[in-house]
Protein backbone atom coordinates (compact mmCIF):
# COMPACT_ATOMS: atom_id res chain seq x y z
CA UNK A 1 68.88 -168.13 124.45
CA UNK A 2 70.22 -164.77 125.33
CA UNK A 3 72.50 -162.44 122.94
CA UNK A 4 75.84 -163.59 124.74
CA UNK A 5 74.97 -167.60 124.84
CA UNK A 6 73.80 -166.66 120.80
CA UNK A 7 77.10 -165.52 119.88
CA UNK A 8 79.29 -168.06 121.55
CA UNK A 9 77.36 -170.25 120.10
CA UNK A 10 77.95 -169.03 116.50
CA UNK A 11 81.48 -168.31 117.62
CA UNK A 12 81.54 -172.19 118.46
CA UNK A 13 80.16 -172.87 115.00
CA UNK A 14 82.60 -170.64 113.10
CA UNK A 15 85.67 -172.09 115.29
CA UNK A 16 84.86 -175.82 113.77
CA UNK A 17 84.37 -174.15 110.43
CA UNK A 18 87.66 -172.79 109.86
CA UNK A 19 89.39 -175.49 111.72
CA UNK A 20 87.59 -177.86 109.19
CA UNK A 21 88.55 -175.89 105.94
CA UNK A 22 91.76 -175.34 106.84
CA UNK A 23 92.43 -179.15 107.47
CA UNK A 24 91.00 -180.15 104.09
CA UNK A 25 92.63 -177.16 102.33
CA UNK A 26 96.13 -178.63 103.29
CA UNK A 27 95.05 -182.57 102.88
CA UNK A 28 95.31 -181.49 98.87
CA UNK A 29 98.67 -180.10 99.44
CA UNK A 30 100.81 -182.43 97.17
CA UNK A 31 103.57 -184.20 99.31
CA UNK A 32 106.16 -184.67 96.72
CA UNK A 33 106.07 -181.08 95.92
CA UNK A 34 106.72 -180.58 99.68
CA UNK A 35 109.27 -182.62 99.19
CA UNK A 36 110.90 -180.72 96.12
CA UNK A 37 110.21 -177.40 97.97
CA UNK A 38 112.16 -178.16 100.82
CA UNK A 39 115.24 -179.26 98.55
CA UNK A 40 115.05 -176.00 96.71
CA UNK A 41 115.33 -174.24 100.26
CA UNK A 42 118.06 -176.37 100.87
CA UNK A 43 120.27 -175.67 97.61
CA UNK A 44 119.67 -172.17 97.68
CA UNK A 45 122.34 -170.03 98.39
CA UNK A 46 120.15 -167.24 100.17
CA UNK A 47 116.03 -167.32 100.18
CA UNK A 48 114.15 -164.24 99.58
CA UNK A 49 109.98 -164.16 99.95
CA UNK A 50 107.51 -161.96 98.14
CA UNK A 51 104.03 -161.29 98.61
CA UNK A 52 101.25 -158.82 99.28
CA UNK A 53 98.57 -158.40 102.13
CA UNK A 54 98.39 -160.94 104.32
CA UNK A 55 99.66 -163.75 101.63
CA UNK A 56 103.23 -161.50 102.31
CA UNK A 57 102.93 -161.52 106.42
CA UNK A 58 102.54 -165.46 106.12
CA UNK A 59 105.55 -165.63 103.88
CA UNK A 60 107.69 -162.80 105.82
CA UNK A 61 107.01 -165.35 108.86
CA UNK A 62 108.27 -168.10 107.35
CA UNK A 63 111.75 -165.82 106.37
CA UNK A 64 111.90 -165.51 110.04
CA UNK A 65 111.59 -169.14 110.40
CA UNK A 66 113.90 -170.09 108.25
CA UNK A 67 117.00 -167.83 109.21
CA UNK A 68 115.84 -169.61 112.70
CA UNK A 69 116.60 -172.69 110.97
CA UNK A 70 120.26 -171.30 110.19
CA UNK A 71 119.42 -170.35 106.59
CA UNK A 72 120.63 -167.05 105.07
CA UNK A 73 116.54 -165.95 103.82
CA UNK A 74 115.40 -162.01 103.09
CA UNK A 75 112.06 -160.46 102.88
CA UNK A 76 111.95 -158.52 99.37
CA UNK A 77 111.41 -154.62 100.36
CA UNK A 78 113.17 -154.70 103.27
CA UNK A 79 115.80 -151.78 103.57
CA UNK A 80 118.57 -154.63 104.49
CA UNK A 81 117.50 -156.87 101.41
CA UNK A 82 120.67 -157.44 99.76
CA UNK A 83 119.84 -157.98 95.54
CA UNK A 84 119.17 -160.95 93.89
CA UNK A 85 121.00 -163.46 91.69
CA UNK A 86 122.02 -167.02 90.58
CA UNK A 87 121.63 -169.64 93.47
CA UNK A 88 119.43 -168.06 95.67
CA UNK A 89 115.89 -168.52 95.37
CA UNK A 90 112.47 -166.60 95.58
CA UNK A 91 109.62 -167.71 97.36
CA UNK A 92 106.55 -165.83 96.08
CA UNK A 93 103.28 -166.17 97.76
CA UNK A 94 100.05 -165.11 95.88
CA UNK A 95 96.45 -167.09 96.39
CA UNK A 96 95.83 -165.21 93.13
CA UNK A 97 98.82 -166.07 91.37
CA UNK A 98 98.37 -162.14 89.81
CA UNK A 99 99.37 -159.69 92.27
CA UNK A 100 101.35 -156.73 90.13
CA UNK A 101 103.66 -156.31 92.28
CA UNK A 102 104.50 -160.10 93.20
CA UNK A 103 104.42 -160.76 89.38
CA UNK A 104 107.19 -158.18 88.74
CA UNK A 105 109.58 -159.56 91.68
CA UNK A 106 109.42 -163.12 90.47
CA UNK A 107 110.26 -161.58 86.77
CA UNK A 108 113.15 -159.82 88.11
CA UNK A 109 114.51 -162.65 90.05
CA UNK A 110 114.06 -165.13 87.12
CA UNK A 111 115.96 -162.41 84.93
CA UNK A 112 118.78 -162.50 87.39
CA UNK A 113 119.15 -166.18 87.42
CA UNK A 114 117.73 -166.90 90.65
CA UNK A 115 114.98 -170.04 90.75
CA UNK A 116 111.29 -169.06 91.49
CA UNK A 117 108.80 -171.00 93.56
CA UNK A 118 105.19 -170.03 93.28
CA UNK A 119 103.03 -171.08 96.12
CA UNK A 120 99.41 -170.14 95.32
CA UNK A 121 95.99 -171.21 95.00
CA UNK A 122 95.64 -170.59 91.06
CA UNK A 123 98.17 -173.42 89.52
CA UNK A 124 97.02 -171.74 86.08
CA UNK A 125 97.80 -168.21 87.03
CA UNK A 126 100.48 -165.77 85.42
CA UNK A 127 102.61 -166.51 88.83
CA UNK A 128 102.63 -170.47 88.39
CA UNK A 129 103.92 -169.98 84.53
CA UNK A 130 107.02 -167.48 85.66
CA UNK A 131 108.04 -170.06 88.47
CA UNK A 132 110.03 -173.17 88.29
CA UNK A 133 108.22 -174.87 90.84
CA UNK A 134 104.56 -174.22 91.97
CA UNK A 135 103.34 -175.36 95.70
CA UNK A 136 99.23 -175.17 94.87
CA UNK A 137 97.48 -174.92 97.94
CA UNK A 138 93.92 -174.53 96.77
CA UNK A 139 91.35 -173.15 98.46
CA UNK A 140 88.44 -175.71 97.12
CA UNK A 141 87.93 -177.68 94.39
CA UNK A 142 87.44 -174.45 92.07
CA UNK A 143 90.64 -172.95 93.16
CA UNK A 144 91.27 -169.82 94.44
CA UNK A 145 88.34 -167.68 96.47
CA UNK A 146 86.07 -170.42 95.87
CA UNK A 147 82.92 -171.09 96.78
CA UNK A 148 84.13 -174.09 98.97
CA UNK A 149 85.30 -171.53 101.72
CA UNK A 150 82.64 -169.46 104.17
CA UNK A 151 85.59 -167.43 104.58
CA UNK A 152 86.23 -164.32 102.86
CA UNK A 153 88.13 -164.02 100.09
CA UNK A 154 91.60 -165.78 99.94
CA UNK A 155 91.23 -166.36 103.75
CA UNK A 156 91.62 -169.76 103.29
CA UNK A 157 94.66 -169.32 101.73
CA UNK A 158 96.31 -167.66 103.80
CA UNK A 159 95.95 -169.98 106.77
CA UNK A 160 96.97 -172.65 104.52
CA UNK A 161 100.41 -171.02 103.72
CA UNK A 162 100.97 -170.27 106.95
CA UNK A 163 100.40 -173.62 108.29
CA UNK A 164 102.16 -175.10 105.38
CA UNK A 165 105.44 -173.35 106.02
CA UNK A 166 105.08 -174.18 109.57
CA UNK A 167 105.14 -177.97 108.53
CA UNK A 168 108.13 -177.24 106.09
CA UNK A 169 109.73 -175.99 108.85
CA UNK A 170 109.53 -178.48 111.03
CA UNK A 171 109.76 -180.92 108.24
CA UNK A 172 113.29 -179.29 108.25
CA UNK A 173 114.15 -179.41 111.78
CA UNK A 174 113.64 -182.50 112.05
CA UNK A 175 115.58 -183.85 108.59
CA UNK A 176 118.48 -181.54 110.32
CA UNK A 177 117.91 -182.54 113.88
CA UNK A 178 118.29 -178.87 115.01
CA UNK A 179 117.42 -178.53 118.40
CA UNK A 180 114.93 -176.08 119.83
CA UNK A 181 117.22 -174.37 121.53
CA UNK A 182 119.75 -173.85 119.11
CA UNK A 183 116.70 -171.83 117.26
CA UNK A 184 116.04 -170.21 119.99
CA UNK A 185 119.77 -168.40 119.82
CA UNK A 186 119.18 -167.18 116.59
CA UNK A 187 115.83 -165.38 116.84
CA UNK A 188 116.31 -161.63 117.40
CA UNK A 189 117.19 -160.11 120.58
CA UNK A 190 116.09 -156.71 119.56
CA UNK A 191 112.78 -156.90 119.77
């Protein structure tokens, strides 16, 4: 077997892998919580979403999502993010749960009034105690980074938030009966 036929062959290998982990990762996602999330996202008055590395890109995409949706939703740190207060509602994404700078965020929005919800990989972590609703999406059976994953650390994770704000998403199209179309007209035309 030559180099090229070796590494589409590992490539083939890897593909199932990750396809495989990230399918069991989100069969332990709890439905009911699901459930409660979405109504949270409902009630707020405005959503804002927290979170660092690539935990914060999967969470930032699912602000985009959301004001596709027709939702008022804010990524924290942006310049236009307006501040936060009673009603709205943080979502905080952290595989960790203890990311410095996610931990202070959820403080100050739970100081303000605002509801927290923590979804993470750690359900024991510093993150899951501030919030008032925690979404655990773990990546094996010994939490966060475990050993269950090939992939590196918090990989798993991450794929599992993003997928699992996809299926809110829909979950809330669908409850709404918002047509494609009609979130088409909302995304940006300055891009």
């Amino acid at each position: 077997m030559g180099h090229h036929e070796s590494t589409a062959l590992v490539f083939g290998q890897s593909l199932h892998r990750v396809l495989k982990e990230i399918e069991t990762a989100l069969s332990r996602a709890d439905r009911t919580v699901a459930a409660d999330f979405i109504n949270e996202l409902r009630e707020a008055k405005a959503v804002y979403t927290t979170g660092a590395g690539r935990s914060g890109l999967a969470v930032a995409s699912f602000a985009m999502r959301l004001v596709h949706l027709g939702l008022t939703a804010h990524v924290a740190g942006d310049a236009t993010t307006p501040s936060i207060g009673p009603g709205d509602l943080l979502v905080a994404c952290s595989g960790s749960g203890e990311k410095p700078t996610v931990l202070v965020l959820a403080e100050t929005a739970k100081q303000t009034g605002a509801r927290v919800v923590a979804v993470t990989a750690a359900e024991h972590s510093s993150l899951a105690w501030l919030a008032d609703l925690v979404v655990t999406l773990p990546e094996g059976r010994g939490g966060y980074d475990s050993c269950d994953s090939e992939q590196f650390m918090g990989t798993l994770f991450e794929q599992a938030a993003y997928l699992f704000f996809d299926s809110v998403v829909l979950t809330m199209q669908k409850l709404a009966d918002i047509e494609t179309d009609e979130m088409r007209d909302r995304h940006t035309n300055l891009e």
